[in-house]
Every structure is written in structure tokens, then in C-alpha cells.
Protein backbone atom coordinates (compact mmCIF):
# COMPACT_ATOMS: atom_id res chain seq x y z
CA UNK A 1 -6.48 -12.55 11.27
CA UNK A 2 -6.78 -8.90 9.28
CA UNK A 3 -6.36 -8.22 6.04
CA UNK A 4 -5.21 -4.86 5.39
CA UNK A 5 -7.15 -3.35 3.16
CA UNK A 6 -5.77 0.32 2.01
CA UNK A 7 -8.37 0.99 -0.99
CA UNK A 8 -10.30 -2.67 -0.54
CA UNK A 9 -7.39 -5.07 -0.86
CA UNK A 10 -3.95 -4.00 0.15
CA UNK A 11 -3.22 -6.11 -3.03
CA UNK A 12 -0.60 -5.72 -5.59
CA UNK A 13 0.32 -6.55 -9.28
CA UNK A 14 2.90 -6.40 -12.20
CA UNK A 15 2.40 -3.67 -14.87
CA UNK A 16 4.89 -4.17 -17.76
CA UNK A 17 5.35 -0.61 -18.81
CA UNK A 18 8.47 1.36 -18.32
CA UNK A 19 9.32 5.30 -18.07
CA UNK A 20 12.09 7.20 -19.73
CA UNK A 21 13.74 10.04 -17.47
CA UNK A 22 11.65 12.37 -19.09
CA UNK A 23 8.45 10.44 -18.24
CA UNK A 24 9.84 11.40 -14.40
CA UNK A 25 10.11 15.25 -14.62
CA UNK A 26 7.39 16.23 -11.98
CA UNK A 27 7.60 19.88 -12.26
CA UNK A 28 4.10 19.78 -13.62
CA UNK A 29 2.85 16.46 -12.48
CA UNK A 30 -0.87 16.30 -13.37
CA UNK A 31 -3.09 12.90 -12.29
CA UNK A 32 -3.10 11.39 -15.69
CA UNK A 33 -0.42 8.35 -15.66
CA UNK A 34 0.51 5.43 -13.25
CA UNK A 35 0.91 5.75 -9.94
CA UNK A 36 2.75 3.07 -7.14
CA UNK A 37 1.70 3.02 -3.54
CA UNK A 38 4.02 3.92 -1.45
CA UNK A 39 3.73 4.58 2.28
CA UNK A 40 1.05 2.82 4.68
CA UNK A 41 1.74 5.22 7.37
CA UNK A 42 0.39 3.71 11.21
CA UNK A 43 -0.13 6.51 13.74
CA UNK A 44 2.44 4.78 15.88
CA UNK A 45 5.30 2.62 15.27
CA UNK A 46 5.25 -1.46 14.91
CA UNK A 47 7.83 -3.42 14.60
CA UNK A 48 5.54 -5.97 12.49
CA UNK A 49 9.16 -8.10 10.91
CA UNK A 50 10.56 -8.30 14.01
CA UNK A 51 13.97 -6.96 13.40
CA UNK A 52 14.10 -4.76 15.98
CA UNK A 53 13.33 -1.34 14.15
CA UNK A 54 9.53 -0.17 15.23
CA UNK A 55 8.30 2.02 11.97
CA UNK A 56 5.23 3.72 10.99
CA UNK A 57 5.52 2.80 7.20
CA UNK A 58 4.08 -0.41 7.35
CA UNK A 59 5.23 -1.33 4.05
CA UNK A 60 8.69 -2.03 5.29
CA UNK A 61 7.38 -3.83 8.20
CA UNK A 62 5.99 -5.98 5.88
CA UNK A 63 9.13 -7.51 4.91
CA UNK A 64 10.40 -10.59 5.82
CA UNK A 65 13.84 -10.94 8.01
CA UNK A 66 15.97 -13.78 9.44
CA UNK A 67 19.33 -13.28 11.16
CA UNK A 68 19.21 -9.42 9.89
CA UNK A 69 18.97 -10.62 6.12
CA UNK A 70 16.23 -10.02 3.72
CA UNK A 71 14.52 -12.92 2.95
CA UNK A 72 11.26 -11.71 0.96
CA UNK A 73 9.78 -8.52 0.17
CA UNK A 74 5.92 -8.39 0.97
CA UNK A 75 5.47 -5.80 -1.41
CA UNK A 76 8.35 -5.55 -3.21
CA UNK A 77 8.51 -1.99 -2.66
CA UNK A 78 11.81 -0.47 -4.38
CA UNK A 79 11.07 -2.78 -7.66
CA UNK A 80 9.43 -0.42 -9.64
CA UNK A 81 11.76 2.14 -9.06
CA UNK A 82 14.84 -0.66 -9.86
CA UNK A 83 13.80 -1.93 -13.06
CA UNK A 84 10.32 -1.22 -13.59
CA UNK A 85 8.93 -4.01 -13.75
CA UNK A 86 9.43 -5.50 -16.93
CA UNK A 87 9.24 -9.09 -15.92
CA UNK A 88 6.42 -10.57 -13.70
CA UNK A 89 8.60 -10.84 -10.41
CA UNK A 90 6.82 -7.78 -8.60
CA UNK A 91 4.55 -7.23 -6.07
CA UNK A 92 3.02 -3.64 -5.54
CA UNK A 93 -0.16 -2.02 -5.88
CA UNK A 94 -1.14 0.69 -8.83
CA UNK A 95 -3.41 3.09 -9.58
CA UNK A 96 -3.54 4.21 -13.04
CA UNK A 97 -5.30 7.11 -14.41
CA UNK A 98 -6.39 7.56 -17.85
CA UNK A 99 -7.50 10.64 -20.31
CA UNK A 100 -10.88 9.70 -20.54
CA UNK A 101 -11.64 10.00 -16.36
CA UNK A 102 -11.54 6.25 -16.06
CA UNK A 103 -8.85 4.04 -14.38
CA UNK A 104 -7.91 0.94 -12.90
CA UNK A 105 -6.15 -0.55 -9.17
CA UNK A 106 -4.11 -3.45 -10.07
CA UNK A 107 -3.13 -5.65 -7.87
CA UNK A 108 -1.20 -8.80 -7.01
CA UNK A 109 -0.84 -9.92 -3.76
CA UNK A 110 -2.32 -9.53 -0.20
CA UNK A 111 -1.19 -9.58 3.67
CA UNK A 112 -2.60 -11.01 6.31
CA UNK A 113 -1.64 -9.83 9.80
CA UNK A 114 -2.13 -10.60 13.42
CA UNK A 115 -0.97 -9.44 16.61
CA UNK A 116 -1.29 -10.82 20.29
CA UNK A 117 0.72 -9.06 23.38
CA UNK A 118 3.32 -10.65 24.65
CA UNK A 119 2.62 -11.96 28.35
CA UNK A 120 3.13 -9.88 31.20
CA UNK A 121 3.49 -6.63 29.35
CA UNK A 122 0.91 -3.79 27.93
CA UNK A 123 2.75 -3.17 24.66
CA UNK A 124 4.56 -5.34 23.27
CA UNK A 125 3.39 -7.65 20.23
CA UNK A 126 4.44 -11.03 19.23
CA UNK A 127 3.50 -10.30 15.50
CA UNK A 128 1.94 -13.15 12.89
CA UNK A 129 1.93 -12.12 8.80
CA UNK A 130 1.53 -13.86 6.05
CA UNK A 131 2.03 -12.34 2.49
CA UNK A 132 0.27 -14.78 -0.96
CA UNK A 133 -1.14 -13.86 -4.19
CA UNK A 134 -4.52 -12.41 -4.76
CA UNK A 135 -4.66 -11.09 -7.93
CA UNK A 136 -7.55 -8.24 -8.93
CA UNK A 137 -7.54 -5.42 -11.38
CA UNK A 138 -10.40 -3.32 -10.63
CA UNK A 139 -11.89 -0.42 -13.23
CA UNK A 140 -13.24 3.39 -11.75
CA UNK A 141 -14.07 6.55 -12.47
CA UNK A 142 -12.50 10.15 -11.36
CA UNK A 143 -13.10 13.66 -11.15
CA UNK A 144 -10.45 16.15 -10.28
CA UNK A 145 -11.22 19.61 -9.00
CA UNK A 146 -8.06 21.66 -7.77
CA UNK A 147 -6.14 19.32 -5.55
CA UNK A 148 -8.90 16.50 -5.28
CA UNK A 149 -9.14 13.40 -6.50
CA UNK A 150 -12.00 11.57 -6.29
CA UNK A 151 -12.71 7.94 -7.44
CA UNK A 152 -15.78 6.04 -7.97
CA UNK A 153 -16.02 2.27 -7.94
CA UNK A 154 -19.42 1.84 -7.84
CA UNK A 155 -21.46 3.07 -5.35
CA UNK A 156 -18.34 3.65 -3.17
CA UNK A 157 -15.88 7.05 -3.33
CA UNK A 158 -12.55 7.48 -2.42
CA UNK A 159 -11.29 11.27 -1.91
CA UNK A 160 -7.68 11.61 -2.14
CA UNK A 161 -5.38 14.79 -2.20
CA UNK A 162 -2.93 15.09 -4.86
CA UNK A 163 0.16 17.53 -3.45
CA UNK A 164 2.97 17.60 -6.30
CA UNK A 165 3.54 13.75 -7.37
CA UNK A 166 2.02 12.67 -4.14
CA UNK A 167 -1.58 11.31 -4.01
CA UNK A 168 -2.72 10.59 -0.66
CA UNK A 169 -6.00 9.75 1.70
CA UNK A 170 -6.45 9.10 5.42
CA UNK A 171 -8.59 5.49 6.09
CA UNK A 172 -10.59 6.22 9.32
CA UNK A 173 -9.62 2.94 11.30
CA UNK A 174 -8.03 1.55 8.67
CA UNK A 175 -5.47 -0.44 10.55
CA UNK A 176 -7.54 -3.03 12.32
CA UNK A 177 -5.50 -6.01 13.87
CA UNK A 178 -6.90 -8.93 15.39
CA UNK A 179 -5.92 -11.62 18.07
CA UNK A 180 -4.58 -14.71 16.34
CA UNK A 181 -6.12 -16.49 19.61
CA UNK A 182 -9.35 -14.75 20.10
CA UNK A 183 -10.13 -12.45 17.20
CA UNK A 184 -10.40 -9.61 19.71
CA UNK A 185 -9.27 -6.39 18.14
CA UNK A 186 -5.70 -5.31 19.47
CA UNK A 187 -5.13 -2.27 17.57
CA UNK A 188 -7.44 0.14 15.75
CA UNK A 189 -5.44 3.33 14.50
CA UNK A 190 -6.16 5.44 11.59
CA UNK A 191 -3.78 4.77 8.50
CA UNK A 192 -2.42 7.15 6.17
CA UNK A 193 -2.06 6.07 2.39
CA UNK A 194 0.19 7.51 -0.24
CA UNK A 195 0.98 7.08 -3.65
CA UNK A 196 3.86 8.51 -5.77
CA UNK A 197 3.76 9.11 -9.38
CA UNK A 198 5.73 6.86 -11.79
CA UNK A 199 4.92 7.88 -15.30
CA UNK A 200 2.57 9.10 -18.07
């Protein structure tokens, strides 16, 4: 089994903040503030939940669906937007930029996904993910020099390009699924991350 790992850890946690309409005017959105992944965009379409919609945003292939009804959201993607967040019941990833060029990804929980084909065809999965806590809240540093972003944990960098109140970076191979049988590799794709700004 895979875990997807968009920065290290596809892993997501509960900030208790809140923004004010004005907090959301992006007409001059700069980096400084917190920002909510949102889009794990696949090259090609998966229908991961198996409710009969293939997408390329993984994130909503993430949830979990019986008899057409939402049962659990992996990543509890529109909770933010809902309420944000004041009690501990979400699960999302964050990125949050402060003044002083240093930051922190907070995180809460993780998926784990595998995939084996389905026999007697060349493209279709039967799909295995599991979604449980793992939380981490990891410190960086940035730089910013006309529309990139660059963090520093470490010795590693991430460069990401910030377009509006979109931040974004393409993972070389970052979607890696294994065989929950044999641990052979089934699908190696490039993924496409995104953020969108929530507030100062």
C-alpha cells in the first residue's frame, strides 16, 4: 500500500482560527496568511470511491460512498469553507505563512491507497483506501521572488507558483500506487497540487 504524500504526508489538521469577509477579499492576495489544500489533480481520471464518477481531483475520490450516500469525508474538504473550523471535527491540510519568512504544514490525517486491475481487463481498478489520523505540524522557511514560492524544511525545497490566491507545484511521480497483492507499482503519474488562500 501507498501513502500519498503531496508535500511529505498528504496529512491534515484542525486550525481554530476563523476569517471575516474582509479577511477573503483577494484582489491583492499576497503569501502571508493560511492557506487549505485544495486539488490533488491525477493526470488521468480514477474513480478511487467507487461511485461511478472517474475524477482527476483526487481529493473527492477520497471520499467514502455506500448506496450513493456520503458516509465519510477523507479530507473533509468543504469544512473550512462551511464553518471554519472552529471545533476539532476537520480533516485538511494547511500551510501557513508568517511575516517573519517562517511557516508551518499542519496536518491531521493520512490515506493509504491501493489499486489492483480487475481480471480480464487492462484498465480497470478494484480500488483499496484507508483514511486514519496522523497528526504532524511541521515548521519552514520561505522566500518569495515575483510569483515563486519557495520553502525550506531542512535540507529539502519545495518551489511552488503563487497565481492570484492559488499556490500550486507539480510532484514529479507523485502519484505512486501499489498492488495490494504484490506491491508492484500499478500507476505512476505526475500529480498536480494546489492550495487556495483562506485568510490573513
Amino acid at each position: 500500500m501507498k501513502k500519498i504524500s503531496p508535500l511529505f504526508t498528504i496529512a491534515f489538521l484542525v486550525l481554530m482560527t476563523s476569517c471575516t469577509e474582509s479577511d477573503k477579499d483577494f484582489g491583492n492576495v499576497g503569501i502571508i496568511g493560511i492557506w487549505k489544500l485544495s486539488t490533488l489533480e491525477s493526470t488521468n481520471p480514477y474513480d478511487i470511491n467507487g461511485d461511478g464518477r472517474a475524477s482527476t481531483d483526487l481529493l473527492t475520490e477520497y471520499d467514502i460512498i455506500e448506496d450513493g450516500i456520503l458516509i465519510y469525508d477523507c479530507f473533509d474538504n468543504d469544512c473550512f469553507d462551511d464553518d471554519y473550523c472552529s471545533d476539532n471535527n476537520c480533516n485538511y491540510e494547511l500551510i501557513i505563512f508568517n511575516d517573519d519568512n517562517t511557516g508551518t504544514i499542519i496536518s491531521n490525517s493520512t490515506v493509504e491507497v491501493s489499486a489492483d486491475l480487475e481480471i480480464g481487463t487492462t484498465d480497470t481498478y478494484i480500488w483499496t483506501s484507508t483514511c486514519f489520523g496522523e497528526t504532524s505540524s511541521s515548521p519552514f522557511t520561505w522566500t518569495l521572488i515575483d510569483n515563486t514560492v519557495t520553502i525550506i524544511e531542512g535540507l529539502e525545497s519545495t518551489t511552488y507558483t503563487l497565481d492570484g490566491n492559488k499556490l500550486s507545484f507539480l510532484l514529479t511521480d507523485g502519484f505512486e500506487i501499489l498492488s495490494g497483492t504484490t506491491s508492484d507499482v500499478v500507476i505512476l503519474e505526475d500529480l498536480t497540487i494546489k492550495y487556495t488562500k483562506q485568510c490573513n
